[in-house]
N, C-alpha and C. Protein backbone atom coordinates (compact mmCIF):
# COMPACT_ATOMS: atom_id res chain seq x y z
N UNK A 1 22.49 -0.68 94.05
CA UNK A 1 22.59 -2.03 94.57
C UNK A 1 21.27 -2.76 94.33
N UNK A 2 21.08 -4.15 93.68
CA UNK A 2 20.00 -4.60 93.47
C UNK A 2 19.50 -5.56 94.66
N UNK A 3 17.77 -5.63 94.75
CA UNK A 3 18.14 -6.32 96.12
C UNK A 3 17.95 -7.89 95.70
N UNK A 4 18.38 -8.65 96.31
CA UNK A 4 18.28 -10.10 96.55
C UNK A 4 17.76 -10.80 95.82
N UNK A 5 16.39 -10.53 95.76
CA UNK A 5 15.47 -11.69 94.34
C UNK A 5 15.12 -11.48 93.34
N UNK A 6 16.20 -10.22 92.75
CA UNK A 6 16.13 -9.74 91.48
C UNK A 6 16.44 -10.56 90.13
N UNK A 7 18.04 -11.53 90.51
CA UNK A 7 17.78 -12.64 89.41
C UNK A 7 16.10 -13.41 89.70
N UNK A 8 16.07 -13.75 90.78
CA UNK A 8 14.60 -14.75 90.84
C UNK A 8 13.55 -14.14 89.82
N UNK A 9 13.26 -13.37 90.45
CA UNK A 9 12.14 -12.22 89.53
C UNK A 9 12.08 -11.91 87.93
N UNK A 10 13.57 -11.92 88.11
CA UNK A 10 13.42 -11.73 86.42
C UNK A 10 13.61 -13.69 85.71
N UNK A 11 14.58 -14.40 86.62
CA UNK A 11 13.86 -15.78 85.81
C UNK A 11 12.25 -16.28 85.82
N UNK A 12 11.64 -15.77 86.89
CA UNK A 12 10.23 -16.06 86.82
C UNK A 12 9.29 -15.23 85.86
N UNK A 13 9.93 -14.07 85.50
CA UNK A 13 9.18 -13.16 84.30
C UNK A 13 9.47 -13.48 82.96
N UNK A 14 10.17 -14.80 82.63
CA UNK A 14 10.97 -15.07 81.56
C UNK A 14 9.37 -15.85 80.86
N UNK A 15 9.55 -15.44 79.68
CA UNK A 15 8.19 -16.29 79.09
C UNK A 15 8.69 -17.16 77.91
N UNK A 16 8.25 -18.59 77.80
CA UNK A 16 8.78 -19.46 77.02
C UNK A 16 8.24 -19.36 75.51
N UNK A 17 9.18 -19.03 74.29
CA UNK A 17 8.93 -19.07 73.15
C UNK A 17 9.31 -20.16 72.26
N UNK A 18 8.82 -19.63 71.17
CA UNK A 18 9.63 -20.95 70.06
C UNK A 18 11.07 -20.62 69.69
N UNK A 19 12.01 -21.95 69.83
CA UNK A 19 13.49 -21.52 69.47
C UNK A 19 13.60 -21.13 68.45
N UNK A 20 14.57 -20.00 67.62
CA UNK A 20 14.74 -19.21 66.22
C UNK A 20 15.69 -20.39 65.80
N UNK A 21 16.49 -20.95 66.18
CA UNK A 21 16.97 -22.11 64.92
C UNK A 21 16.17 -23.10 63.98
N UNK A 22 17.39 -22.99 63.05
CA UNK A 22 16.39 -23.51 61.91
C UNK A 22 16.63 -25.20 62.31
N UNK A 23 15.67 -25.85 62.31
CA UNK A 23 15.78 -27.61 62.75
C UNK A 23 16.28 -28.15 61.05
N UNK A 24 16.32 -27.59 60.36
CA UNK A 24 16.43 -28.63 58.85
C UNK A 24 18.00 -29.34 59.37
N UNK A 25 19.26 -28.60 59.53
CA UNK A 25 20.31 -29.59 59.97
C UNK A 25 20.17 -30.82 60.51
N UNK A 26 19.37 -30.99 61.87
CA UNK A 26 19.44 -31.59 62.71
C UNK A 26 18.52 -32.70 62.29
N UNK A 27 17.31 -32.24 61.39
CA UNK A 27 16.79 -33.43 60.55
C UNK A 27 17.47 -34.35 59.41
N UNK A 28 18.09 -33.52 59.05
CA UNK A 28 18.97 -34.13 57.79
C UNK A 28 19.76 -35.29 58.23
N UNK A 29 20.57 -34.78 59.12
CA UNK A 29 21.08 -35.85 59.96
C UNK A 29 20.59 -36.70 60.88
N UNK A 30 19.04 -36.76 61.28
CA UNK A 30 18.57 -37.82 61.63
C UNK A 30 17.83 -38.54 60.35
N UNK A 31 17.85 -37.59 59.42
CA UNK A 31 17.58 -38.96 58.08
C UNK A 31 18.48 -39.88 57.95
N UNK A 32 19.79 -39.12 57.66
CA UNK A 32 21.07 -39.62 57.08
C UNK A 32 21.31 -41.06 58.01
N UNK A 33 21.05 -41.62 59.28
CA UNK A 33 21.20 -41.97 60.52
C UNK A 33 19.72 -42.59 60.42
N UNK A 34 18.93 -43.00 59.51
CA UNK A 34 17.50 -43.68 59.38
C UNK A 34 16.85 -43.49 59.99
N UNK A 35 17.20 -42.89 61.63
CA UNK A 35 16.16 -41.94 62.51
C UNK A 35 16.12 -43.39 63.51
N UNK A 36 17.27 -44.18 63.70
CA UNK A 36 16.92 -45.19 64.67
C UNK A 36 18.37 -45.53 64.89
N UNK A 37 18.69 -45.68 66.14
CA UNK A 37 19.81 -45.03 67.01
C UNK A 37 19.73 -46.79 67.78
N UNK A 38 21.36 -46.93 67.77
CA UNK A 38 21.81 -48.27 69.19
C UNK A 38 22.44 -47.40 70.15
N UNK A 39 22.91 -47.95 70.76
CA UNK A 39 23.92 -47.34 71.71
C UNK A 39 25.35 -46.94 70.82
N UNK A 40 25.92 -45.95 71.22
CA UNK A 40 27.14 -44.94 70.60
C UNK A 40 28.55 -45.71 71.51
N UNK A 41 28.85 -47.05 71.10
CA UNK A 41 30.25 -47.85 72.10
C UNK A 41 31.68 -48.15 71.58
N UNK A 42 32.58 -47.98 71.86
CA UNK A 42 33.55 -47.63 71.44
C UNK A 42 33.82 -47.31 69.54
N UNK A 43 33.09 -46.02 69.64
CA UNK A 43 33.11 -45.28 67.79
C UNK A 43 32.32 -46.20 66.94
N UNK A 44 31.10 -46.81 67.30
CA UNK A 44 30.37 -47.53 66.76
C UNK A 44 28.84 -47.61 67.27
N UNK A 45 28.07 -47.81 66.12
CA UNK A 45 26.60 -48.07 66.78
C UNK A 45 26.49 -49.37 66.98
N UNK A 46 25.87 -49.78 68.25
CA UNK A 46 25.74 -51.06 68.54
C UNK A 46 23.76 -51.30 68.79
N UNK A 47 23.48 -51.96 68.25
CA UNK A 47 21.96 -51.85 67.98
C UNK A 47 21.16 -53.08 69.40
N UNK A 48 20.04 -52.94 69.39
CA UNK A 48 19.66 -53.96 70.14
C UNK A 48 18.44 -54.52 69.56
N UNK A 49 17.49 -55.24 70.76
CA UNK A 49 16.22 -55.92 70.05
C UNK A 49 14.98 -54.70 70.58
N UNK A 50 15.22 -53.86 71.26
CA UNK A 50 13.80 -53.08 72.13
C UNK A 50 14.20 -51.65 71.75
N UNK A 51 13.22 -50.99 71.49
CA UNK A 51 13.42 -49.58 70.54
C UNK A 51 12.20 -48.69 71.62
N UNK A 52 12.91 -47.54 71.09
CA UNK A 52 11.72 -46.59 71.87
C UNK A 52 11.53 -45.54 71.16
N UNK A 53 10.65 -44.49 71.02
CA UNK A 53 10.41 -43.51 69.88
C UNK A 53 10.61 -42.46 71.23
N UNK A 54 11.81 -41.57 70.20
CA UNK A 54 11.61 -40.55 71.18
C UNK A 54 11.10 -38.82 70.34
N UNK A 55 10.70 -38.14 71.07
CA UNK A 55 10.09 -36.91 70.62
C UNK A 55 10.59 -35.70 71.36
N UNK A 56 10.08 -35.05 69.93
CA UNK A 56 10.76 -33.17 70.36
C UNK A 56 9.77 -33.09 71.38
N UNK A 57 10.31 -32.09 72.40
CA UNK A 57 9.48 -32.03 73.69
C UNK A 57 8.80 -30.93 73.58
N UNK A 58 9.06 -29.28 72.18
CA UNK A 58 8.15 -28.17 71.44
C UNK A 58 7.56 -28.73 71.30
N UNK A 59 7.34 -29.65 70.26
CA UNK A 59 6.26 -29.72 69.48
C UNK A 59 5.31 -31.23 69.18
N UNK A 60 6.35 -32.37 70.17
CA UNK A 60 5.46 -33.48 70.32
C UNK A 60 5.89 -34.67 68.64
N UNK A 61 6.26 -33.99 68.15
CA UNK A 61 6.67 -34.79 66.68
C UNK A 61 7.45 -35.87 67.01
N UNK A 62 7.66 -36.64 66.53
CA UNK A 62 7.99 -38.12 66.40
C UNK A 62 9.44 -37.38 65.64
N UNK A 63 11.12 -38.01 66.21
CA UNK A 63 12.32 -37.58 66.06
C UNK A 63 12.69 -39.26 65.86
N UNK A 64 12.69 -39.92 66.41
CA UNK A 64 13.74 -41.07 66.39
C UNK A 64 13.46 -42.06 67.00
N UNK A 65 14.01 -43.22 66.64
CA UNK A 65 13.96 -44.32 67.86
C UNK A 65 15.28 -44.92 68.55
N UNK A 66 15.43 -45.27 69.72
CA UNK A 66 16.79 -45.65 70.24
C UNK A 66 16.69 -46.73 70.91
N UNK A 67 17.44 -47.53 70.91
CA UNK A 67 17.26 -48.74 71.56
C UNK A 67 17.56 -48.51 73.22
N UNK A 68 16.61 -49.31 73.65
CA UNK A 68 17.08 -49.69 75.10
C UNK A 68 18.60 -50.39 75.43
N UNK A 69 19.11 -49.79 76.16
CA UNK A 69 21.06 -50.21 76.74
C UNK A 69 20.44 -52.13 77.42
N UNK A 70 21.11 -52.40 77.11
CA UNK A 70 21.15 -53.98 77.93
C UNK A 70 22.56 -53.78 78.65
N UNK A 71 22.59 -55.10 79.61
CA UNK A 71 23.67 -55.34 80.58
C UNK A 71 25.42 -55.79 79.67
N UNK A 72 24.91 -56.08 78.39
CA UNK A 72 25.68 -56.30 77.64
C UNK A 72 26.40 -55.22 76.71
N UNK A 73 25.53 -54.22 76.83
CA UNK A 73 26.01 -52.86 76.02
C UNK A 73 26.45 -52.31 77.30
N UNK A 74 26.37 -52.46 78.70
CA UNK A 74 27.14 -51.90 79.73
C UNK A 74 28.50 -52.35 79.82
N UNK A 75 28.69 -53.46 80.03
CA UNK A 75 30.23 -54.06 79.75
C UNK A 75 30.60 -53.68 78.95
N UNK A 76 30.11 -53.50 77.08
CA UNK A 76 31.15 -53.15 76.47
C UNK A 76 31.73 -51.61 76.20
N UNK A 77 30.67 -50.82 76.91
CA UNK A 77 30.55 -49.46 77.57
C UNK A 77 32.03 -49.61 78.31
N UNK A 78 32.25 -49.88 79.43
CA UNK A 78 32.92 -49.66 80.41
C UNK A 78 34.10 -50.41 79.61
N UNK A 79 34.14 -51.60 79.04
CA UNK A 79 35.55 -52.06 78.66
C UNK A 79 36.15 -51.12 77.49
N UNK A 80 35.55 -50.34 77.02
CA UNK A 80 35.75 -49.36 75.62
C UNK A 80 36.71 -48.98 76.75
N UNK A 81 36.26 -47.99 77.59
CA UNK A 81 36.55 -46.81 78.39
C UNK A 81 37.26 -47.19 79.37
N UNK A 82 37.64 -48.37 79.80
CA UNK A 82 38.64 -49.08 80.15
C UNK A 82 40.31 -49.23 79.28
N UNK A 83 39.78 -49.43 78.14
CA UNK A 83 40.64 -49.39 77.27
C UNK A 83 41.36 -47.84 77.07
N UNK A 84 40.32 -47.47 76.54
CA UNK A 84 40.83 -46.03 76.05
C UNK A 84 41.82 -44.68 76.92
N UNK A 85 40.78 -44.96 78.37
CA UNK A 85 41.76 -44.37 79.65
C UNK A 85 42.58 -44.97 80.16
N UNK A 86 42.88 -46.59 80.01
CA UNK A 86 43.98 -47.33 80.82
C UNK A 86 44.07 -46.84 82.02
């Protein structure tokens, strides 16, 4: 019988490494995709005016930029999904 804070113990003995996948996929396709992202609204990119660079959180590298959501990409958010679930 194990006692009690044995998961605890062993998640706290866990030591953080580098992930074994290979990143080339996941770059390719943020080439393919110019590496600058709108909002994803009903099966379409919808772009805006304010961008933000976002980064791998390993290694600090510069991944992409995505636009900031406006009140206007919220409506058409919710009316997609309005639609689609009726």
């Amino acid at each position: 019988m194990q006692r009690h804070g044995a998961v605890r113990d062993t998640f706290l003995s866990l030591s953080y490494g580098p992930a074994p996948e290979d990143a080339s996929a996941a770059h390719a396709w943020l080439d393919d995709h110019g590496r600058k992202f709108g909002q994803f609204i009903n099966n379409q990119w919808v772009h805006g005016d304010k961008y933000r660079k976002s980064y791998c959180p390993g290694t600090g590298e510069e991944l992409a930029e995505t636009c900031d959501g406006t009140a206007a990409h919220v409506d058409a958010a919710v009316a997609a999904a309005r639609a689609a679930f009726g």
